[in-house]
C-alpha atoms as a PDB file:
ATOM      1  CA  UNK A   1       5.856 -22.192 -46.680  1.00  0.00           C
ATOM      2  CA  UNK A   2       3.899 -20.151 -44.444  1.00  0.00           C
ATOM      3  CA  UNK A   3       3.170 -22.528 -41.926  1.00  0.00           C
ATOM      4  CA  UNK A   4       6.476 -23.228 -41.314  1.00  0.00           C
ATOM      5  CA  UNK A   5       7.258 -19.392 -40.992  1.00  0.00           C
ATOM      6  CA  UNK A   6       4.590 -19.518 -37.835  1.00  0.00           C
ATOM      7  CA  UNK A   7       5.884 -22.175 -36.581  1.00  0.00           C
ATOM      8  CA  UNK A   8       9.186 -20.984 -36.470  1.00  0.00           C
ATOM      9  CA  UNK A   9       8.034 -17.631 -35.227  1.00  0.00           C
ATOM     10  CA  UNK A  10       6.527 -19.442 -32.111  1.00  0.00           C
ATOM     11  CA  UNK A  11       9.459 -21.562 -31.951  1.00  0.00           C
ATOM     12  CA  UNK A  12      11.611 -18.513 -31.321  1.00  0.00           C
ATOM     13  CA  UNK A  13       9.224 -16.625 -28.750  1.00  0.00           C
ATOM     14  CA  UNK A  14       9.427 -20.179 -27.016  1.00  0.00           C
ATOM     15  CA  UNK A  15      12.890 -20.323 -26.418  1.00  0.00           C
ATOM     16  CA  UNK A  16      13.240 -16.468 -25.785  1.00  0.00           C
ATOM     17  CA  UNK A  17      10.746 -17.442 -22.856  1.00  0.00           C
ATOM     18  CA  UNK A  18      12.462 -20.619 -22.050  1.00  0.00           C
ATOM     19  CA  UNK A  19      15.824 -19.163 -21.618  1.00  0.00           C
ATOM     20  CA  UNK A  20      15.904 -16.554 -19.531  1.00  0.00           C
ATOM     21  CA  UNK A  21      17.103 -17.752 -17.039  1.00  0.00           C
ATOM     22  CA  UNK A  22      17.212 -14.517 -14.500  1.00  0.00           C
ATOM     23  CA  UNK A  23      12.758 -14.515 -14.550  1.00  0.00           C
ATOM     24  CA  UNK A  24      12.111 -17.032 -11.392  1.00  0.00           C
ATOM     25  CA  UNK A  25       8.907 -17.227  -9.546  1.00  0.00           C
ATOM     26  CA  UNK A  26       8.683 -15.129  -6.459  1.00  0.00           C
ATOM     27  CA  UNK A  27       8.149 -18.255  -4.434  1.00  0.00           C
ATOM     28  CA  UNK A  28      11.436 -19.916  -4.979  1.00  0.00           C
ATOM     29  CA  UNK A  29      13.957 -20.666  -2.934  1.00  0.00           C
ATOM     30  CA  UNK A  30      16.506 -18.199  -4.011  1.00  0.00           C
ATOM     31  CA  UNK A  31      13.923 -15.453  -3.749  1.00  0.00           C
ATOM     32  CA  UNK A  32      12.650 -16.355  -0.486  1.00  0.00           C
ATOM     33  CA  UNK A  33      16.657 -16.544   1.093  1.00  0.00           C
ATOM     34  CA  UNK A  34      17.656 -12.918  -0.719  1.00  0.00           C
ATOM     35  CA  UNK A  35      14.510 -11.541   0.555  1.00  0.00           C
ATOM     36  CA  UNK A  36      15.610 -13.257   3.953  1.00  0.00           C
ATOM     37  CA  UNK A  37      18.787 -11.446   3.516  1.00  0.00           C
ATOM     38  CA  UNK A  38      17.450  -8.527   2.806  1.00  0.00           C
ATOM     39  CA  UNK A  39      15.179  -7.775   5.548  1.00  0.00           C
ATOM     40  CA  UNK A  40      18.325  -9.275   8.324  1.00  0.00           C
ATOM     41  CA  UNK A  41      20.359  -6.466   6.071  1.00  0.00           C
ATOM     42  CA  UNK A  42      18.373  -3.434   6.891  1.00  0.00           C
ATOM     43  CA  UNK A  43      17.587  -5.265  10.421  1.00  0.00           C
ATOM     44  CA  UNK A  44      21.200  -5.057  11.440  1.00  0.00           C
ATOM     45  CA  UNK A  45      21.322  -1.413   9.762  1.00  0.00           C
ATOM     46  CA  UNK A  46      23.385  -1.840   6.844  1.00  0.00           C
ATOM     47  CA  UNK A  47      21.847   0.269   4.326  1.00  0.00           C
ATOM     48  CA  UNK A  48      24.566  -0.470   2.027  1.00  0.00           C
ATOM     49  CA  UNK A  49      24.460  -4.492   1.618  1.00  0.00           C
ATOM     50  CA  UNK A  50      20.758  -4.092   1.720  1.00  0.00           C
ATOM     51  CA  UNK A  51      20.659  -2.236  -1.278  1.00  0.00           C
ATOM     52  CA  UNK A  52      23.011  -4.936  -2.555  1.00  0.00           C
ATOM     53  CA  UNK A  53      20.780  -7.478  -2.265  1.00  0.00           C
ATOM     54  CA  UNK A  54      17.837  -5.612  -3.682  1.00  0.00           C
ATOM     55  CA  UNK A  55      19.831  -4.903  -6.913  1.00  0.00           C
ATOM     56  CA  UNK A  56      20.335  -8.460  -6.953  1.00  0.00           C
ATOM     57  CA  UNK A  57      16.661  -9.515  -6.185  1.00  0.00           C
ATOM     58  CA  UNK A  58      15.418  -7.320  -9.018  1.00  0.00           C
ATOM     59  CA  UNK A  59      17.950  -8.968 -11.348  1.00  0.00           C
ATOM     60  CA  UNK A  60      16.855 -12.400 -10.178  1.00  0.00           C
ATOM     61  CA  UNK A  61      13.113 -11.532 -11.009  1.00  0.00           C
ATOM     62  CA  UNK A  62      13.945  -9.646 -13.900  1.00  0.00           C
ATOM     63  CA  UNK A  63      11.123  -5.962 -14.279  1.00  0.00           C
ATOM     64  CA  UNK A  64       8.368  -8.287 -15.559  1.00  0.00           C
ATOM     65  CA  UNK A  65       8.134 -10.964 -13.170  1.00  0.00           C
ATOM     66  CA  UNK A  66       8.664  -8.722 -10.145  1.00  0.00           C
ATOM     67  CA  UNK A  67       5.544  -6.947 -11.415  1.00  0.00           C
ATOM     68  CA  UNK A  68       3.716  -9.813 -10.777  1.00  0.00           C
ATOM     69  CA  UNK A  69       5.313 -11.384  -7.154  1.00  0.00           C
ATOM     70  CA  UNK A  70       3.213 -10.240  -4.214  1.00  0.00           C
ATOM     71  CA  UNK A  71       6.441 -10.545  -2.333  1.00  0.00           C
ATOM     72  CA  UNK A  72       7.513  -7.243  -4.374  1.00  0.00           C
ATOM     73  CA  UNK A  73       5.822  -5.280  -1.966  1.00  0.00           C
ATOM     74  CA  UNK A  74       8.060  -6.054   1.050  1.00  0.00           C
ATOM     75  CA  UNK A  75      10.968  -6.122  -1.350  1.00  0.00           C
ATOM     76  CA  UNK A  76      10.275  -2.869  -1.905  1.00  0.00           C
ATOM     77  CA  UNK A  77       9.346  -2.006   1.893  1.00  0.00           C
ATOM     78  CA  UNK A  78      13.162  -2.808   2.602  1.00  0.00           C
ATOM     79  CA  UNK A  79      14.288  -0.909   0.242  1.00  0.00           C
ATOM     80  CA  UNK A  80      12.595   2.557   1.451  1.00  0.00           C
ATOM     81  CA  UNK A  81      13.738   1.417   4.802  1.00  0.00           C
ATOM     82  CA  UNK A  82      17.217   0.805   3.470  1.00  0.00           C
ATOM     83  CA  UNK A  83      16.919   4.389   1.805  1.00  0.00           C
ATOM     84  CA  UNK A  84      16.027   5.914   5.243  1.00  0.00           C
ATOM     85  CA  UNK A  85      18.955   4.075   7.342  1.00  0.00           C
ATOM     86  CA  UNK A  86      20.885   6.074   4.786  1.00  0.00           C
ATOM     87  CA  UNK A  87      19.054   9.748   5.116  1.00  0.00           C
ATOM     88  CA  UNK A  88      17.865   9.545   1.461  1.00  0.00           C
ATOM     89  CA  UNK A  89      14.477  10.945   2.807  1.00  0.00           C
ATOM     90  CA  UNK A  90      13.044  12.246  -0.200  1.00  0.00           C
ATOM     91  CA  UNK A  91      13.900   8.654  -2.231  1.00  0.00           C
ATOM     92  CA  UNK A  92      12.164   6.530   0.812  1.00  0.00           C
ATOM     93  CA  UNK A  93       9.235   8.600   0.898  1.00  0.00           C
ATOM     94  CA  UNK A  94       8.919   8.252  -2.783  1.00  0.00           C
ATOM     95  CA  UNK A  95       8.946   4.386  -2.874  1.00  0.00           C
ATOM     96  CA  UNK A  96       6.404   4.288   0.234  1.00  0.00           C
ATOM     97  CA  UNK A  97       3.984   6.698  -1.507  1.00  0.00           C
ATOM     98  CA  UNK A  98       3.731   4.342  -4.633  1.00  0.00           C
ATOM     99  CA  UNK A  99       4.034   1.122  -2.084  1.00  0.00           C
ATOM    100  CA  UNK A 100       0.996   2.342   0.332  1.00  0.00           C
ATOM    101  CA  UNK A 101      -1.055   2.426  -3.089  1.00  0.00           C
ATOM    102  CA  UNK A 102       0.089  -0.500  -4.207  1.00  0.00           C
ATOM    103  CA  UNK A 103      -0.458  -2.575  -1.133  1.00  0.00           C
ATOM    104  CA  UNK A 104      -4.495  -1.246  -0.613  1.00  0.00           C
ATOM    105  CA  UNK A 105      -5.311  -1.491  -4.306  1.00  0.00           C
ATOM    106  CA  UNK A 106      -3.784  -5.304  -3.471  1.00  0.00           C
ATOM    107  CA  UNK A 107      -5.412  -5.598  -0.026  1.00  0.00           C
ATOM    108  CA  UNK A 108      -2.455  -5.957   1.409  1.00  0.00           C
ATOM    109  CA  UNK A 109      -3.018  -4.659   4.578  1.00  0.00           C
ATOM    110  CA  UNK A 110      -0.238  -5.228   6.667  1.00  0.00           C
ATOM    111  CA  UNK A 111       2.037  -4.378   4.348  1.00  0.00           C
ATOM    112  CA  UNK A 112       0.002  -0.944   3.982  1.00  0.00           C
ATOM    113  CA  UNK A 113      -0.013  -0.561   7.696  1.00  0.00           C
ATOM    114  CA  UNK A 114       3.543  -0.963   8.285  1.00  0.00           C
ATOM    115  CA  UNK A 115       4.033   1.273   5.417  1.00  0.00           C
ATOM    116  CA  UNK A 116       2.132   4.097   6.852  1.00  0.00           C
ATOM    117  CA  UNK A 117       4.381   3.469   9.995  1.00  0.00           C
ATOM    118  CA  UNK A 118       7.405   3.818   8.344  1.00  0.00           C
ATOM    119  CA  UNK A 119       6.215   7.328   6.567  1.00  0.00           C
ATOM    120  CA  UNK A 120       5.460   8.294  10.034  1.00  0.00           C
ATOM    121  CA  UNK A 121       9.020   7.628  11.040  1.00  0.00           C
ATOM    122  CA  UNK A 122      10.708   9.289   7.983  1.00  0.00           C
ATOM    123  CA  UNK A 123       8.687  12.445   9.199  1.00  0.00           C
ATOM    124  CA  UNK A 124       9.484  12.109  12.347  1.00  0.00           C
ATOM    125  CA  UNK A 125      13.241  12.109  11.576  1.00  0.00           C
ATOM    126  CA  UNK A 126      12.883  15.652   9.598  1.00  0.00           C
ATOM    127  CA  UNK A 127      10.711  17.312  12.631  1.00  0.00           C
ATOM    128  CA  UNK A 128       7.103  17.031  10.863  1.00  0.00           C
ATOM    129  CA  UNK A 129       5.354  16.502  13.685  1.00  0.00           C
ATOM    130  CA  UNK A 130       2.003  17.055  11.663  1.00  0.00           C
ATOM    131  CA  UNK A 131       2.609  14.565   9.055  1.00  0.00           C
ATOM    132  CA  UNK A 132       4.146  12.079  11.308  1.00  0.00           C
ATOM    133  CA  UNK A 133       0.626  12.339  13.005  1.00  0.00           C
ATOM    134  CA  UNK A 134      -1.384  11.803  10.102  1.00  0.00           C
ATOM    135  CA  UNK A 135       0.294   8.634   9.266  1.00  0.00           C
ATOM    136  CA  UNK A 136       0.292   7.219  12.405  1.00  0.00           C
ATOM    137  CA  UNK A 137      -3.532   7.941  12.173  1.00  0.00           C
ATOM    138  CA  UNK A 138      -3.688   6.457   8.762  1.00  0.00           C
ATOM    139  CA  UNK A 139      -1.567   2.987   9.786  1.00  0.00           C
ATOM    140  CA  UNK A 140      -3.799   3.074  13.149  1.00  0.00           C
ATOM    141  CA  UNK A 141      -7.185   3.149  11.019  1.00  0.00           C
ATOM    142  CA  UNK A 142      -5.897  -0.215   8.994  1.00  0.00           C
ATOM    143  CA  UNK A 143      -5.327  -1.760  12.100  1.00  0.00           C
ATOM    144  CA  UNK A 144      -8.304  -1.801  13.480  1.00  0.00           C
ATOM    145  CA  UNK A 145     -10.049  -1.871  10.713  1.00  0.00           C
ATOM    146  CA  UNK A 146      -8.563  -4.760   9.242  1.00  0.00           C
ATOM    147  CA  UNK A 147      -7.381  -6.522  12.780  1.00  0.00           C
ATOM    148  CA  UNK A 148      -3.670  -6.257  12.534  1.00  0.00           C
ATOM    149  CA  UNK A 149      -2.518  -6.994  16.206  1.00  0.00           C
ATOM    150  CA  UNK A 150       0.751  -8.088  14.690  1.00  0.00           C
ATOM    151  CA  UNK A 151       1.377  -4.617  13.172  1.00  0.00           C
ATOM    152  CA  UNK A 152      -0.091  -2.687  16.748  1.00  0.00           C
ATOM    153  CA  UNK A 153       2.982  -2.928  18.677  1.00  0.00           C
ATOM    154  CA  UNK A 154       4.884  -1.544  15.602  1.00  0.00           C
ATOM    155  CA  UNK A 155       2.336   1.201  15.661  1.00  0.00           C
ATOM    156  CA  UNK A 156       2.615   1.903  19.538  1.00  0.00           C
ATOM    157  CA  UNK A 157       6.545   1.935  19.359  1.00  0.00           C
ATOM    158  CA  UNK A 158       6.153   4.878  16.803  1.00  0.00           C
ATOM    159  CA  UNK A 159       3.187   6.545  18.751  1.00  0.00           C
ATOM    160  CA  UNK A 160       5.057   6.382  21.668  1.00  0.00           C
ATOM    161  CA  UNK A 161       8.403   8.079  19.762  1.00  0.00           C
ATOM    162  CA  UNK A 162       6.033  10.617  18.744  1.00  0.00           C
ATOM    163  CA  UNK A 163       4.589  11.837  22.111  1.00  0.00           C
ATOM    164  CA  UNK A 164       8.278  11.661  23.561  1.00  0.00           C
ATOM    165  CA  UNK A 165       9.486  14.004  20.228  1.00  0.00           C
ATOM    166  CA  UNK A 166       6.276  16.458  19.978  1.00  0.00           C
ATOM    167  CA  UNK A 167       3.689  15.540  22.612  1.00  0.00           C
ATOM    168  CA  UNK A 168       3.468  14.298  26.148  1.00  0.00           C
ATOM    169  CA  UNK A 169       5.912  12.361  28.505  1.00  0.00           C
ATOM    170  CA  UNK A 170       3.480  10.462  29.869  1.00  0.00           C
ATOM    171  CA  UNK A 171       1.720   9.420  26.624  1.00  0.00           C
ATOM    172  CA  UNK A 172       4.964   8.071  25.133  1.00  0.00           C
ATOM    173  CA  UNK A 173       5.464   5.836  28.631  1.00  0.00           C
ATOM    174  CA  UNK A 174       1.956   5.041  28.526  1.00  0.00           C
ATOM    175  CA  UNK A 175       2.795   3.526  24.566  1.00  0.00           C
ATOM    176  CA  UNK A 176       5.875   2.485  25.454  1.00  0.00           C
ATOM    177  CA  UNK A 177       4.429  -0.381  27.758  1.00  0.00           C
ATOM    178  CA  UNK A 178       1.809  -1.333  25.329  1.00  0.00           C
ATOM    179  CA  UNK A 179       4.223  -1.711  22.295  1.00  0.00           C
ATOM    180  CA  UNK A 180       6.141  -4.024  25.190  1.00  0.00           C
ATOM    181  CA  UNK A 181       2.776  -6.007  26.076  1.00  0.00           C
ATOM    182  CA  UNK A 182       2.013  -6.665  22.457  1.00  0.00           C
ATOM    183  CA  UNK A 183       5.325  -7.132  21.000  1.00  0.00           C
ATOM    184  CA  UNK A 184       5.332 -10.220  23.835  1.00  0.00           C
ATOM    185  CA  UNK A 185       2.520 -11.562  22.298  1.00  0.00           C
END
């Protein structure tokens, strides 16, 4: 009979829901300790387990779920940053294009700031002192514009490496002891 044919139909799509058992809310437990050891990963410099962990994260969320999990956006943070401990430039300028839109079409601002930061480092690293500048003027317009103190001493580390690459001496001490005064606080 046709109803049963539905039902059956809906029965199936239930259970094909139901039992997969690798799509877990980003909030969970298991999420929230890869994540944890994810960011101490790329913290301590090891590109390599990072990346682990982030192959392990997106298997955990499965594509669909991950699309969904605010949390994806520092997932994916660590992973450019994981990319850039290992000199794949190109590749962690690639994920923090698409992560910088992502994060302001979210209002995510911090994570947009600190994104911006990070694309200023990556340029720093290959000497372009231009683009390094404009990002640093990019993550320095969020901050104040969406009162980020948290992210500012991030911000004046990076403007500080930048006057001591490109710039002035004096600047980068100058930064230097404000990155120190707000990274206290």
């Amino acid at each position: 009979p046709p109803n049963f044919r539905l039902r059956s139909w809906w029965t199936l799509v239930f259970l094909f829901i139901w039992l997969q058992p690798d799509a877990q809310p980003c909030t969970s437990p298991d999420v929230q300790d890869l994540y944890t050891q994810l960011y101490k990963s790329v913290d301590a410099n090891n590109a390599v387990g990072a990346l682990m962990i982030y192959d392990s994260l997106q298997t955990r969320l499965g594509d669909e779920s991950l699309e969904d999990c605010r949390l994806k956006l520092w997932i994916l943070y660590e992973r450019g940053e994981a990319l850039e401990l290992l000199s794949q430039f190109k590749d962690a300028l690639d994920i923090y294009y698409d992560l910088v839109q992502d994060a302001e079409r979210l209002k995510e601002w911090e994570v947009a700031a600190e994104t911006y930061i990070s694309i200023a480092r990556t340029f720093e690293m290959i000497r372009r002192p231009e683009n390094c500048l404009r990002y640093l003027k990019e993550a320095i317009a969020l901050i104040e514009e969406h009162e980020l103190p948290a992210v500012y001493s991030r911000y004046a580390v990076r403007y500080s490496s930048y006057h001591r690459q490109f710039d002035n001496l004096d600047s980068a001490l100058i930064y230097s002891r404000i990155a120190y005064a707000y990274g206290k606080k």
